[in-house]
Protein backbone atom coordinates (compact mmCIF):
# COMPACT_ATOMS: atom_id res chain seq x y z
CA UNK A 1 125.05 121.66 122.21
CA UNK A 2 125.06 124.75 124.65
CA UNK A 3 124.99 127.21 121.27
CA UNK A 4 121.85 125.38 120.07
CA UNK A 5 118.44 125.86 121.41
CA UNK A 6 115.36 123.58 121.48
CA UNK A 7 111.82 125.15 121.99
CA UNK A 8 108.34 123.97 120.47
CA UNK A 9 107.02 125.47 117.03
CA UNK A 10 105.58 128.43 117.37
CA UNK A 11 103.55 130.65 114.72
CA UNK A 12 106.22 133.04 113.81
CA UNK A 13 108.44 130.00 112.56
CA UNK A 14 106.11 129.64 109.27
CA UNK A 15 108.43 131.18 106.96
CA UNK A 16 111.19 129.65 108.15
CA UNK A 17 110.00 126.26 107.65
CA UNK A 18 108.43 127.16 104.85
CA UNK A 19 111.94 128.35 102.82
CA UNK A 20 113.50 125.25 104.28
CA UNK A 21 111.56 122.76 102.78
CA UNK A 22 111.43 124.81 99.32
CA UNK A 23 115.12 124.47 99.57
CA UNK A 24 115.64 121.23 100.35
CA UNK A 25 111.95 119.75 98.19
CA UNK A 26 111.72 122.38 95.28
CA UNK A 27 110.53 119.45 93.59
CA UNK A 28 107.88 118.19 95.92
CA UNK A 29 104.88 119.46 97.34
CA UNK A 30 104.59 122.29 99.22
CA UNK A 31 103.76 122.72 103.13
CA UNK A 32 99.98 121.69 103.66
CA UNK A 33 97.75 123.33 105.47
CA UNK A 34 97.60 121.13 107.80
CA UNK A 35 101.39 121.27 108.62
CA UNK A 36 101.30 125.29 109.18
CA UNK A 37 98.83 124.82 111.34
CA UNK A 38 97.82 122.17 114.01
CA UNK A 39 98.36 118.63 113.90
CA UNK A 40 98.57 115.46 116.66
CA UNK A 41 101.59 115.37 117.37
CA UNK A 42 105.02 117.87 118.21
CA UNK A 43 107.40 120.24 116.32
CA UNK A 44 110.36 121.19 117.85
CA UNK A 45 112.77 124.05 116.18
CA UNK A 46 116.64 124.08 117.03
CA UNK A 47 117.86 127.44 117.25
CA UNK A 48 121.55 129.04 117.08
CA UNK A 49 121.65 132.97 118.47
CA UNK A 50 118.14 134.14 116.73
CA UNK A 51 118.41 131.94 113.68
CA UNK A 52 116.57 128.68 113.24
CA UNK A 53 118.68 126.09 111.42
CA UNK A 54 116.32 123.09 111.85
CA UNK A 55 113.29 121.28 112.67
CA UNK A 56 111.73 117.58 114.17
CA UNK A 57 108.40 116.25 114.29
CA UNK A 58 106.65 113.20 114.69
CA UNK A 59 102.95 112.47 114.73
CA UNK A 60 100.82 109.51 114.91
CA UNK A 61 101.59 107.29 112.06
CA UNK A 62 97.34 106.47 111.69
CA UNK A 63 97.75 104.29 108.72
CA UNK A 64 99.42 101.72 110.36
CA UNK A 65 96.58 100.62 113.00
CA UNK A 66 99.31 101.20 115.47
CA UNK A 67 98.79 103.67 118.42
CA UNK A 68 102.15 103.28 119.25
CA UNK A 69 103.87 103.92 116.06
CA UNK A 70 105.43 107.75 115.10
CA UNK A 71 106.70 108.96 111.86
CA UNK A 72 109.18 111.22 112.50
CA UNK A 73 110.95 114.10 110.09
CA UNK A 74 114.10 116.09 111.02
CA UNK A 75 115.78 118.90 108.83
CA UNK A 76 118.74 120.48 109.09
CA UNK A 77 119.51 123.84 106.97
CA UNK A 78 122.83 122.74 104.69
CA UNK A 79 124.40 125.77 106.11
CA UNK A 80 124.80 123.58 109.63
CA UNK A 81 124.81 120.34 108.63
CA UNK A 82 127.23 118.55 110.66
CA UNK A 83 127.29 120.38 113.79
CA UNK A 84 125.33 117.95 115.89
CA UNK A 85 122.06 119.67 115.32
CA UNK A 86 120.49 116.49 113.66
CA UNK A 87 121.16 114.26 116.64
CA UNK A 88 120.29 116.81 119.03
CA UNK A 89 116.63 117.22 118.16
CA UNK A 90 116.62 113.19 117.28
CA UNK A 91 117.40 112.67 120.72
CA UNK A 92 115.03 115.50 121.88
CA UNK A 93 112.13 113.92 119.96
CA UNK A 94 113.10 109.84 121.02
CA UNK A 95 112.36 111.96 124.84
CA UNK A 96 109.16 113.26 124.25
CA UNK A 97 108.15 110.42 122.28
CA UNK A 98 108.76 107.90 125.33
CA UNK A 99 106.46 110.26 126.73
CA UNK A 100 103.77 109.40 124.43
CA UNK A 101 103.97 105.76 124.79
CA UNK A 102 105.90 104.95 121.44
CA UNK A 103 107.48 102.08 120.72
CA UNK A 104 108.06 102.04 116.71
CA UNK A 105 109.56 105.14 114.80
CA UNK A 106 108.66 105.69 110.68
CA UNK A 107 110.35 108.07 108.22
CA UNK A 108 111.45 108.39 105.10
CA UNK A 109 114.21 109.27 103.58
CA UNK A 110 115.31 110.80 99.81
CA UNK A 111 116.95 108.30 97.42
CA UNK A 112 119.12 111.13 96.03
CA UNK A 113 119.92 112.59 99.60
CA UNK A 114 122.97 110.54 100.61
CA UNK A 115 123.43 112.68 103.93
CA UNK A 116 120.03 111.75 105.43
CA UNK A 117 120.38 107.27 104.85
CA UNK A 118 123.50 108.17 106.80
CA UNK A 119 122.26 109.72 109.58
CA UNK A 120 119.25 107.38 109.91
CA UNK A 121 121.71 104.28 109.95
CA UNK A 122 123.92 105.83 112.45
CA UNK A 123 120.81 106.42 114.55
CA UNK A 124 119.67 102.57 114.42
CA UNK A 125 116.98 103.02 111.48
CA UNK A 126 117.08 99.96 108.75
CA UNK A 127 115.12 100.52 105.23
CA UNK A 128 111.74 98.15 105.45
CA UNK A 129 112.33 97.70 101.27
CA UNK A 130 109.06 99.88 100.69
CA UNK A 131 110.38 103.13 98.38
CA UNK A 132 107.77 105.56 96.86
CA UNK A 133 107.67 107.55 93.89
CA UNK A 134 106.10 111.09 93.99
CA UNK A 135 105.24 112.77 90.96
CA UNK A 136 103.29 116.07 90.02
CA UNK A 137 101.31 117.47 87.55
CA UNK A 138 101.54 120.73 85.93
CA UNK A 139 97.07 121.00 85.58
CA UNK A 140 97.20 122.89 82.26
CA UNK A 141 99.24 119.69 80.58
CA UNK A 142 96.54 117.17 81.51
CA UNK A 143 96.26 114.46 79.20
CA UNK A 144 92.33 113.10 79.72
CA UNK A 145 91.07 111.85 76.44
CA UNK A 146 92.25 108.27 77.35
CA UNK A 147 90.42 108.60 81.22
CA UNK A 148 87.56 110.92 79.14
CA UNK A 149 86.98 107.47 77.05
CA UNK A 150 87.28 104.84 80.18
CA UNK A 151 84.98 106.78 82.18
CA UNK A 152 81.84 107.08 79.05
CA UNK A 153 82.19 103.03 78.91
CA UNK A 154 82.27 102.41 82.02
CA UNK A 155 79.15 104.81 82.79
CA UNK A 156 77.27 102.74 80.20
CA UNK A 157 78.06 99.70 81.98
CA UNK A 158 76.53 100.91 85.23
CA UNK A 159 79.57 102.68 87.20
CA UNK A 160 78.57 106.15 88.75
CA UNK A 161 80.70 108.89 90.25
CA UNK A 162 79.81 110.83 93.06
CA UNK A 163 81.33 112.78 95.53
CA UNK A 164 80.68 112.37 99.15
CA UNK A 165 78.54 116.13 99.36
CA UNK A 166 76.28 114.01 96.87
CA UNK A 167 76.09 110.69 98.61
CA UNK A 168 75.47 112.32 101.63
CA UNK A 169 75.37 110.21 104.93
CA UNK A 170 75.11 106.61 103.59
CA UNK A 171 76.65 105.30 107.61
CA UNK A 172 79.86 104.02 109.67
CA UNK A 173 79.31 100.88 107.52
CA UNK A 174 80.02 102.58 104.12
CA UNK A 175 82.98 104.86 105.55
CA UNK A 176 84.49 101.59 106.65
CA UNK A 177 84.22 100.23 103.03
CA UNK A 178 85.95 103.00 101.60
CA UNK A 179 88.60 103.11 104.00
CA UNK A 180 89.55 99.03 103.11
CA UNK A 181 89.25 99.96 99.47
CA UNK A 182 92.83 99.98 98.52
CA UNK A 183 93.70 96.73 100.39
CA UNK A 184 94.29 93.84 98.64
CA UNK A 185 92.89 91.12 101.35
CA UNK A 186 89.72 90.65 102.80
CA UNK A 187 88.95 92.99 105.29
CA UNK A 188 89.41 92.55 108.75
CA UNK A 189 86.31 92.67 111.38
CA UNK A 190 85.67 96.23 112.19
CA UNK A 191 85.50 94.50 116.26
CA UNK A 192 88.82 94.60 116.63
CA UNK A 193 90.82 97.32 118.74
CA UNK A 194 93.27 97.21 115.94
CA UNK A 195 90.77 97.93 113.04
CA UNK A 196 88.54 100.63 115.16
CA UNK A 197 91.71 102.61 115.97
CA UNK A 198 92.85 102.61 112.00
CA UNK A 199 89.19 103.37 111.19
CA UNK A 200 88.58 106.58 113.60
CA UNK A 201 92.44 107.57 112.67
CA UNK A 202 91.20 107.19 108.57
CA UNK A 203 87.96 109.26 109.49
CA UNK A 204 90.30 111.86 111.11
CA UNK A 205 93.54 112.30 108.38
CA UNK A 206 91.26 111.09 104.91
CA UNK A 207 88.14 112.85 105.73
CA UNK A 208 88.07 115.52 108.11
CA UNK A 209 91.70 117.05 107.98
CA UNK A 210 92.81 120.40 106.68
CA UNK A 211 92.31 121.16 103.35
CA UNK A 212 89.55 118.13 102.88
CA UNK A 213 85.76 118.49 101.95
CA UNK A 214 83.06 116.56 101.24
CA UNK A 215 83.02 118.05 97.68
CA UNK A 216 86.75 116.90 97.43
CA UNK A 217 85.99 112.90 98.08
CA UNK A 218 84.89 111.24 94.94
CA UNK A 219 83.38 107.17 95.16
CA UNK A 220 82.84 104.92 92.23
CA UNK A 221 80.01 102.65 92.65
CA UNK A 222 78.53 100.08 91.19
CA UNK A 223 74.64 98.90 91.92
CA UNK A 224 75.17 101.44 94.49
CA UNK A 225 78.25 99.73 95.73
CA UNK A 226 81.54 101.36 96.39
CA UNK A 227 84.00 99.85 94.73
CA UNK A 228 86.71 102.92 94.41
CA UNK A 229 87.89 106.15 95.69
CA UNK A 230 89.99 109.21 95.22
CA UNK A 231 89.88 112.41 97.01
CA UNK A 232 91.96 115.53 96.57
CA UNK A 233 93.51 118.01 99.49
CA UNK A 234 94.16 121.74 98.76
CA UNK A 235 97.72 122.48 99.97
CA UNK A 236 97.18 125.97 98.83
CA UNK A 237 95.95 128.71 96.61
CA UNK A 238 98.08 126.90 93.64
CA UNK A 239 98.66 123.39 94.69
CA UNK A 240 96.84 120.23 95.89
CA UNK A 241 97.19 116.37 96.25
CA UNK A 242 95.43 113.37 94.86
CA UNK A 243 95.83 110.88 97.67
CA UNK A 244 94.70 107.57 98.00
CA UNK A 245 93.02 106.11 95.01
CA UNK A 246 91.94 102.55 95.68
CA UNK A 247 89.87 99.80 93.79
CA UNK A 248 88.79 96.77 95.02
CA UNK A 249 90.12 93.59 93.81
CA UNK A 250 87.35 92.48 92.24
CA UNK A 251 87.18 95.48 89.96
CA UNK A 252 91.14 96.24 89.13
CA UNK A 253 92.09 96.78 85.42
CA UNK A 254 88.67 98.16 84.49
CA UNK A 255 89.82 101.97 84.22
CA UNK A 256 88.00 102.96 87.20
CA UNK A 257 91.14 104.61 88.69
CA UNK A 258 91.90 106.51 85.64
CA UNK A 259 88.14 107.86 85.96
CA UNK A 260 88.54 108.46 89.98
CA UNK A 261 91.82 110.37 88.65
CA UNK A 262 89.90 112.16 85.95
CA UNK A 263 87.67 113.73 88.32
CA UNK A 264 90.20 114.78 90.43
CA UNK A 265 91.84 116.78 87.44
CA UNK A 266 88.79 118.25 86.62
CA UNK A 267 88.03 119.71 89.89
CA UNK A 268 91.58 121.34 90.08
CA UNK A 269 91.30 123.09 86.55
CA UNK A 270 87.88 124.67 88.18
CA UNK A 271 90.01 125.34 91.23
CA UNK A 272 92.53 127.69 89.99
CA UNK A 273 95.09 124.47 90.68
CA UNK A 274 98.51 125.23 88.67
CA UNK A 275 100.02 121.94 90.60
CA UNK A 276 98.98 118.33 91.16
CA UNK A 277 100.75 115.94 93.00
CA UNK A 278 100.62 112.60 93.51
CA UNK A 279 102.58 109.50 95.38
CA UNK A 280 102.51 105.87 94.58
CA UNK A 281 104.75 102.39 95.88
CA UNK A 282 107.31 101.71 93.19
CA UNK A 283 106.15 98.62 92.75
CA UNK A 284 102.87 99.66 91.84
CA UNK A 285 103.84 100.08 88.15
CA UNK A 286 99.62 100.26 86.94
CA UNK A 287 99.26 103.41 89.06
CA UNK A 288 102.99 104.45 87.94
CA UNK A 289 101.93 104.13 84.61
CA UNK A 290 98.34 105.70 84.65
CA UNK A 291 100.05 108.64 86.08
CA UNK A 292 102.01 109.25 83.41
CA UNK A 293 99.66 108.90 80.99
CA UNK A 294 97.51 111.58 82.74
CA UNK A 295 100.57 113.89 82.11
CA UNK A 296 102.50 113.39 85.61
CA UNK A 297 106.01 114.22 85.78
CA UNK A 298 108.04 111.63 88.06
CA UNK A 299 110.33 113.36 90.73
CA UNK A 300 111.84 112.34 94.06
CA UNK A 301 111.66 108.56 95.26
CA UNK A 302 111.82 108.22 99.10
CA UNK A 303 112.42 105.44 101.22
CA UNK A 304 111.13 104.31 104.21
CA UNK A 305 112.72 103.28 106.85
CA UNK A 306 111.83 101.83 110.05
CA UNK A 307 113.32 101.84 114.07
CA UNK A 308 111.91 100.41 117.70
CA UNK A 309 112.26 103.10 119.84
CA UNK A 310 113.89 101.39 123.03
């Protein structure tokens, strides 16, 4: 595509990528801080005369365990869809990502966005089966009496909340805990090349990345055992995330994510927060559920879908 131009992401693209994903996600959360800013990985922005009309990424997909898997994003403004400019920076990112040693692509795509299962098809992408449903919270229509109640019993019977500014440093040992929380086998040996690159990748994206704070990472322990976690990153002045609240097995259908989730809430309406949002696997119909109940709206669903990179 001689008309079309492909250069890295530069600062002055902001508000272009900023009114492109309003237009296309109105209903999703916003741009993070960490993606208008720096992140592992690259951003390249097609170009037509001194207009951008789209954008790819990929970056390190860390929750896998897999140094050599990518999740890659590509948007194209509706105003060029179907001139090639899709396929152009696909191809431009497959390049660079050879580059980088990848051999598995991620992404996901919109369950009401037709146009973008198509192109990942035509592009060799097949849907792994996993679909997520993202929902968001408007702070000032909380619903907490129900989590308010959970969390009173359960602090008679022993369970304390902290945040991770309280706990201080309790050791590698106790990060590692948290970061198995939400699986649902037994943990893996913390030896293994596979598990030390998912840990220090965890560390990185759940603890350290923009937006995150010690103050923003709330445990649930029990005897001064972990046995659940939430934590909540700012997006901006308005909006945040609630990511990743896990139990452990052991201590499922006790109401200690509704109280994780509680906390969370409560920290926003101190924040100045007007928006909450929130992701879970549709087949996680408990989390679905508590979500609702806390006053979340459902909106898009996304599917994932998966490609080896040959």
């Amino acid at each position: 595509m001689a008309d079309v131009l492909l250069r890295p992401r530069s600062a002055d693209d902001a508000s272009f990528l900023e009114a492109l994903h309003q237009l296309q996600e109105a209903d999703s959360a916003p741009l993070s801080l960490e993606q208008n800013g720096e992140k592992a990985g690259e951003e390249w922005v097609a170009v037509k005369g001194s207009e951008g009309v789209g954008i790819g990424s990929f970056h390190p997909a860390w929750w896998t365990g897999d140094p050599s898997t990518y999740r890659i994003d590509i948007r194209v403004h509706p105003d060029h869809a179907r001139e090639g400019v899709g396929t152009h920076l696909y191809r431009q990112l497959c390049s660079r990502l050879r580059q980088h040693g990848a051999t598995r692509l991620l992404g996901w795509v919109r369950t009401d966005a037709p146009s973008g299962s198509g192109f990942a098809l035509r592009h060799g992408f097949i849907e792994t089966g996993q679909v997520v449903q993202e929902c968001r919270l408007r702070v000032s229509n909380a619903q907490l009496a129900f989590a308010e109640e959970r969390a009173k019993r359960l602090g008679q019977k022993g369970l304390k909340i902290a945040s991770l500014a309280e706990l201080g440093n309790r050791g590698e040992t106790f990060l590692y805990t948290l970061s198995r929380l939400g699986d649902d086998t037994e943990a893996p040996s913390q030896d293994t090349a596979e598990s030390r690159h998912a840990f220090l990748a965890w560390k990185q994206e759940v603890l350290h990345g923009a937006g995150l704070s010690p103050q923003t990472h709330w445990v649930a322990l029990m005897e001064n055992v972990p046995v659940g976690m939430t934590y909540v990153k700012r997006l901006g002045a308005e909006s945040a995330e609630n990511d990743y609240t896990g139990v452990a097995a052991a201590y499922r259908g006790r109401g200690i994510a509704s109280a994780l989730k509680r906390q969370a809430i409560l920290w926003a309406k101190t924040q100045g927060i007007v928006w909450l949002y929130t992701s879970s696997e549709i087949g996680n119909t408990t989390m679905i559920s508590l979500n609702r109940q806390l006053g979340y709206e459902p909106g898009a669903q996304r599917r994932e879908i998966m490609c080896d990179l040959v």
